[in-house]
N, C-alpha and C. Protein backbone atom coordinates (compact mmCIF):
# COMPACT_ATOMS: atom_id res chain seq x y z
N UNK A 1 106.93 160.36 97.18
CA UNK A 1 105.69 160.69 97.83
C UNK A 1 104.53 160.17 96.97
N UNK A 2 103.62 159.56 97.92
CA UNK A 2 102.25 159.15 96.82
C UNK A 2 102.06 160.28 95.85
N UNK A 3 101.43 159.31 94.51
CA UNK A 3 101.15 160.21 93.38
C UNK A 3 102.34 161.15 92.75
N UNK A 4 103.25 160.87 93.49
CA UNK A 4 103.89 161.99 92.74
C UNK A 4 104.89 161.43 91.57
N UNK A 5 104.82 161.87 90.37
CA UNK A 5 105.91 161.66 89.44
C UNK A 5 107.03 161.82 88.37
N UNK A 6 107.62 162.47 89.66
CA UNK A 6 109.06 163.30 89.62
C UNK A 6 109.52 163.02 90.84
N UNK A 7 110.98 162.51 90.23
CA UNK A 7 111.80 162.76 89.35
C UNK A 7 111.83 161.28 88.65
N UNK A 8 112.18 161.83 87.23
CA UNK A 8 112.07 160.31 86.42
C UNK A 8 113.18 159.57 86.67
N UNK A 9 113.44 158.29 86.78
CA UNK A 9 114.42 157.27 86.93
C UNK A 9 115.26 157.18 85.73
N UNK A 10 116.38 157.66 85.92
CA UNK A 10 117.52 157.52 85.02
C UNK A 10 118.70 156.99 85.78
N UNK A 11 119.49 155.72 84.88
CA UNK A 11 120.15 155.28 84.89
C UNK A 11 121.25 154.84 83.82
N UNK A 12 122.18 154.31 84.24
CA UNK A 12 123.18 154.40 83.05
C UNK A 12 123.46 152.62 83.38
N UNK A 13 123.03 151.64 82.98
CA UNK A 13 123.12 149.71 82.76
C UNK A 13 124.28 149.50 82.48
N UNK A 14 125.41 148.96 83.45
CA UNK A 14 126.63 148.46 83.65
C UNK A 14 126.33 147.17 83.88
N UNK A 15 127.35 146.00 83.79
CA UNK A 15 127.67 145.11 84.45
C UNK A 15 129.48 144.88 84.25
N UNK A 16 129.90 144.08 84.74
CA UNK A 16 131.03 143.76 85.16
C UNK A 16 132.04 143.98 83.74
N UNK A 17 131.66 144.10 82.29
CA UNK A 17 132.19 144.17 81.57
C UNK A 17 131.45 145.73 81.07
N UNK A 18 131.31 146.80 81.93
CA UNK A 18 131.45 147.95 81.26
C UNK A 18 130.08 148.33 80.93
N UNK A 19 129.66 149.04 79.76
CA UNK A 19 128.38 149.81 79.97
C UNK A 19 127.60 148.65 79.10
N UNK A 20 126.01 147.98 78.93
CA UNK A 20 125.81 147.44 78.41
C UNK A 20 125.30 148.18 77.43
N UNK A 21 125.41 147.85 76.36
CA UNK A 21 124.74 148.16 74.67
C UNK A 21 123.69 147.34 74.45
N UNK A 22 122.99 148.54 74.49
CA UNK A 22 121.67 148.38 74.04
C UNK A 22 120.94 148.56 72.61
N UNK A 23 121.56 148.72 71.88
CA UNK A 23 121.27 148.50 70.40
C UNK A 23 120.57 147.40 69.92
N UNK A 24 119.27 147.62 69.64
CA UNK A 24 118.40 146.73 69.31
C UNK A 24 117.41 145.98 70.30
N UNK A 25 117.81 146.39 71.66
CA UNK A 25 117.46 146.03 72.47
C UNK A 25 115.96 146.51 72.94
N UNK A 26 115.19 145.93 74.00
CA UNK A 26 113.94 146.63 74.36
C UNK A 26 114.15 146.14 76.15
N UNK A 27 113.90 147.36 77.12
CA UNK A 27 114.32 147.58 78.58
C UNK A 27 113.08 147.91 78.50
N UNK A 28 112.61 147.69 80.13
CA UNK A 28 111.18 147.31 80.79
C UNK A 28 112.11 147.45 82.53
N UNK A 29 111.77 148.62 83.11
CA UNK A 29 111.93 148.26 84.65
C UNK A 29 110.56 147.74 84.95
N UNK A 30 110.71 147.04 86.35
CA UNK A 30 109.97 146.06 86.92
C UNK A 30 110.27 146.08 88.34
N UNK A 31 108.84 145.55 88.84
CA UNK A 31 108.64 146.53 90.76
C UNK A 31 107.88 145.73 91.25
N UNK A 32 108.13 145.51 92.19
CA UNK A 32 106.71 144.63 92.95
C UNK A 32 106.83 145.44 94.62
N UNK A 33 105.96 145.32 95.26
CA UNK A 33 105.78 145.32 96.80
C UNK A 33 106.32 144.45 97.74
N UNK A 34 107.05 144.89 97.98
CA UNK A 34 108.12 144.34 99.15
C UNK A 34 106.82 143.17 100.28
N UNK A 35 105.87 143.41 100.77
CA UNK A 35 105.11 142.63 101.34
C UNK A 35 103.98 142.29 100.79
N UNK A 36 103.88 141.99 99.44
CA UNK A 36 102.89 141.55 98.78
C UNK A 36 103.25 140.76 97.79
N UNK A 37 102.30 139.24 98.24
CA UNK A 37 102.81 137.96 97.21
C UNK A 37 102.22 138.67 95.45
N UNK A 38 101.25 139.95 94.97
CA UNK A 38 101.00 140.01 94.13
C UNK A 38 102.13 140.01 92.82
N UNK A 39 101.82 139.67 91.82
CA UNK A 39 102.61 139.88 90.47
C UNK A 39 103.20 141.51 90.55
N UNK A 40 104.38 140.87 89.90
CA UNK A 40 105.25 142.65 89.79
C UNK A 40 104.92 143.37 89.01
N UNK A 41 104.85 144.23 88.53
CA UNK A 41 104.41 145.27 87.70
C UNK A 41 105.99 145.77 86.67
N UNK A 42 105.33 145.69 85.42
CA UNK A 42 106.94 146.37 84.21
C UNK A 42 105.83 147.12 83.63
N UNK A 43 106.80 148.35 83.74
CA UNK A 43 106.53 149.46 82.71
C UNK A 43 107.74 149.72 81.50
N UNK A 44 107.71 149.92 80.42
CA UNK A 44 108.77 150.00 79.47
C UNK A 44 109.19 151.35 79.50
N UNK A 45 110.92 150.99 79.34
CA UNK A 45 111.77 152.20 80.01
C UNK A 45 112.01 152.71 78.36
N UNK A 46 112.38 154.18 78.32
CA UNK A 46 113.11 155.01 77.14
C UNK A 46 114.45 154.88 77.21
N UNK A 47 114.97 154.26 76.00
CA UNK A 47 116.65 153.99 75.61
C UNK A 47 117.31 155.55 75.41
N UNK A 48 117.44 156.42 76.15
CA UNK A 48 118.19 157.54 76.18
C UNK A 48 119.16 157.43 74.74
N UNK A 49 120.16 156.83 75.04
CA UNK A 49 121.46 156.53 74.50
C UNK A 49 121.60 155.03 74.44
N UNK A 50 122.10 154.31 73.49
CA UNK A 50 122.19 152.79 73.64
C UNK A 50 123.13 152.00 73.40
N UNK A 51 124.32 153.16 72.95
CA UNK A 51 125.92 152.64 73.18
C UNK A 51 126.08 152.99 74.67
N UNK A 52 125.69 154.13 75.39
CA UNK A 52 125.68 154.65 76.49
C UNK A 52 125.27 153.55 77.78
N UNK A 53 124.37 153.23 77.52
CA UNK A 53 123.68 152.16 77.95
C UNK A 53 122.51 153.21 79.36
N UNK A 54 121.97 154.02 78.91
CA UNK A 54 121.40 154.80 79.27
C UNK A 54 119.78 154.83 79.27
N UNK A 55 118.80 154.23 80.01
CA UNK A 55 117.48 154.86 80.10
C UNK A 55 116.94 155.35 81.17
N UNK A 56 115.38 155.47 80.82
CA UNK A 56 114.72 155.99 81.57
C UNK A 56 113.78 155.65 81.89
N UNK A 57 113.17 155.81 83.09
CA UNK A 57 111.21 155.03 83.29
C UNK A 57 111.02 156.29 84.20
N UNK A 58 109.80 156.88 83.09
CA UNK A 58 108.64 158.01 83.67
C UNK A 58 107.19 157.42 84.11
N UNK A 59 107.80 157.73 85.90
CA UNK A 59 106.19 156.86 86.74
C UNK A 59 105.04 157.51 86.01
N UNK A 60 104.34 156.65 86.25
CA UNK A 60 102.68 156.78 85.55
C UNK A 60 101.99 157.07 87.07
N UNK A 61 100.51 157.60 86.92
CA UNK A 61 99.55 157.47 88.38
C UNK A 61 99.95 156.35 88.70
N UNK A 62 99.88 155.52 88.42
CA UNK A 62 98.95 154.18 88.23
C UNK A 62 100.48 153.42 89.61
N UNK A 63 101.65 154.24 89.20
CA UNK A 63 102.83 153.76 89.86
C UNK A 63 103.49 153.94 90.94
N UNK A 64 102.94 155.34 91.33
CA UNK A 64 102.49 156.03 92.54
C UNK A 64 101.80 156.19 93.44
N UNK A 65 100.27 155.33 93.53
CA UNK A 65 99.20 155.47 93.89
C UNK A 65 99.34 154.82 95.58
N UNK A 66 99.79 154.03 95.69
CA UNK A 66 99.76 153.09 97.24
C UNK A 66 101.51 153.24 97.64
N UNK A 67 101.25 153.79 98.43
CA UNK A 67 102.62 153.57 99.98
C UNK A 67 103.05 152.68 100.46
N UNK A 68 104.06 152.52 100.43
CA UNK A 68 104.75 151.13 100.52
C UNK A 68 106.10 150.97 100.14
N UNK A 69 107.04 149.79 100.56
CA UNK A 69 108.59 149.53 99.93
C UNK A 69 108.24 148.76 98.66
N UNK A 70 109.01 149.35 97.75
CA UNK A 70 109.09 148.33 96.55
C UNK A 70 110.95 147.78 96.34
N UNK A 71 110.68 146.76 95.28
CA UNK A 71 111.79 146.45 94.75
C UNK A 71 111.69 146.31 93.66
N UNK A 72 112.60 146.75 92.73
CA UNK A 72 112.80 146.95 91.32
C UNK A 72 113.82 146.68 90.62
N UNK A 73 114.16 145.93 89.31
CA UNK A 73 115.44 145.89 88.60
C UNK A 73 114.68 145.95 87.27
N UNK A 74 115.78 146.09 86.35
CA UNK A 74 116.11 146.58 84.98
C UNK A 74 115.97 145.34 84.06
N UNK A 75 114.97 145.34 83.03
CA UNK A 75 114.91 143.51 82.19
C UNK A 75 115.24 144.17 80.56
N UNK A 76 116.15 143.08 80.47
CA UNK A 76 116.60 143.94 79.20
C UNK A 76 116.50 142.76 78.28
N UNK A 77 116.08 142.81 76.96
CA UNK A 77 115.47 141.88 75.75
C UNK A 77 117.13 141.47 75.42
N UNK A 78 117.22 140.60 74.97
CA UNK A 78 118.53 139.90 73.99
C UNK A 78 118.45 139.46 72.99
N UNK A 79 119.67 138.94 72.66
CA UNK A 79 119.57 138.06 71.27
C UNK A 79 119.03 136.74 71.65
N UNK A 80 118.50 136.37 70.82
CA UNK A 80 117.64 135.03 70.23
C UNK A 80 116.86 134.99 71.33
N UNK A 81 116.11 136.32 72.15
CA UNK A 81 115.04 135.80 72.87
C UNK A 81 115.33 136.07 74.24
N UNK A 82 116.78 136.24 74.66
CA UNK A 82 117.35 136.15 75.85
C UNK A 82 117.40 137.42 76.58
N UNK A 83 116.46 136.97 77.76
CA UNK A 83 116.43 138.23 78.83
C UNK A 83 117.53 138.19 80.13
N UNK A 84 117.76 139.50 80.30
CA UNK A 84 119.06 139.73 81.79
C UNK A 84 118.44 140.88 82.57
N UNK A 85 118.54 140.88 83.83
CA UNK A 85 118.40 141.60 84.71
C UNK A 85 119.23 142.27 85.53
N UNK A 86 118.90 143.49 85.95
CA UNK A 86 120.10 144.28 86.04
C UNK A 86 119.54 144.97 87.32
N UNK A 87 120.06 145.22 88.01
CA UNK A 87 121.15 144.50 88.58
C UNK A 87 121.33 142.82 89.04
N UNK A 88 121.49 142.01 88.74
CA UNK A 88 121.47 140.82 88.58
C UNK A 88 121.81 140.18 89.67
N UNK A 89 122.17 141.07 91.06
CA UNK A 89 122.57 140.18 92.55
C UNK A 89 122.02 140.82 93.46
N UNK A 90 121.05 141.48 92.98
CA UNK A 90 120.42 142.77 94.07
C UNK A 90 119.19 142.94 93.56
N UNK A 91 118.43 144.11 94.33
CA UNK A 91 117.02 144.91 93.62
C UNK A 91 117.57 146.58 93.94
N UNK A 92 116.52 147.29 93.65
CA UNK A 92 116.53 148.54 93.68
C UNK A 92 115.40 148.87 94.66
N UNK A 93 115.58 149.84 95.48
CA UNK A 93 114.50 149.70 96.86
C UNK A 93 114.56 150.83 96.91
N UNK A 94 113.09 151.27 96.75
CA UNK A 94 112.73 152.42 96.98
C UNK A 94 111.17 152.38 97.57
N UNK A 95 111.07 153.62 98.44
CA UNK A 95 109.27 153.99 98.92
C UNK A 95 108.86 155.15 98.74
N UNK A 96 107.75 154.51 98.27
CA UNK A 96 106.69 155.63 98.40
C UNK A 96 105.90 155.49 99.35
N UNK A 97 106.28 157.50 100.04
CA UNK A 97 105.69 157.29 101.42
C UNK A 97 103.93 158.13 101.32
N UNK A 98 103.21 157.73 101.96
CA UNK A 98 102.24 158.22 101.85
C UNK A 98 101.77 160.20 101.93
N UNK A 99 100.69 160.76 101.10
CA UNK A 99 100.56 161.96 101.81
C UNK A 99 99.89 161.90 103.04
N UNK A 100 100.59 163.23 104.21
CA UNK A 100 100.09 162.94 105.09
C UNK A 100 98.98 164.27 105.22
């Protein structure tokens, strides 16, 4: 629901070889508007656990404010520089529906 921000996004970062480890790592989910050519928006997620492969992203106003479909995936920092996205063949789709 607009403005609202709860419940925080927790997830646990798999890919095909099991949970990813995040040790040393720095995660940023990332969102854009499903009908808007504008730039996507990353907010930096909390590493819960990082053998776990576990974080979190607590919406801000700022993330809530306009109604609409978004799409979102998971960008996770690497070695020597190297970024991956997660889910890596998909997005994450969610809306925020307006108050009425």
């Amino acid at each position: 629901m607009q403005t609202d921000r709860s419940p925080i996004l927790r997830v646990e970062l798999s890919d095909a070889s099991g949970v990813i480890d995040l040790t040393d790592a720095a995660v940023f989910f990332v969102y854009r508007n499903k009908y808007s050519g504008v730039a996507p928006i990353s907010g930096a997620a909390t590493i819960i656990s990082a053998t776990g492969g576990t974080v979190e992203y607590a919406w801000t106003t700022n993330d809530t404010q306009s109604p609409n479909v978004y799409y979102g995936f998971w960008r996770i920092s690497g070695d020597n520089g190297k970024w991956s996205s997660h889910p890596n063949d998909s997005y994450l789709r969610f809306v925020i529906n307006p108050i009425l």
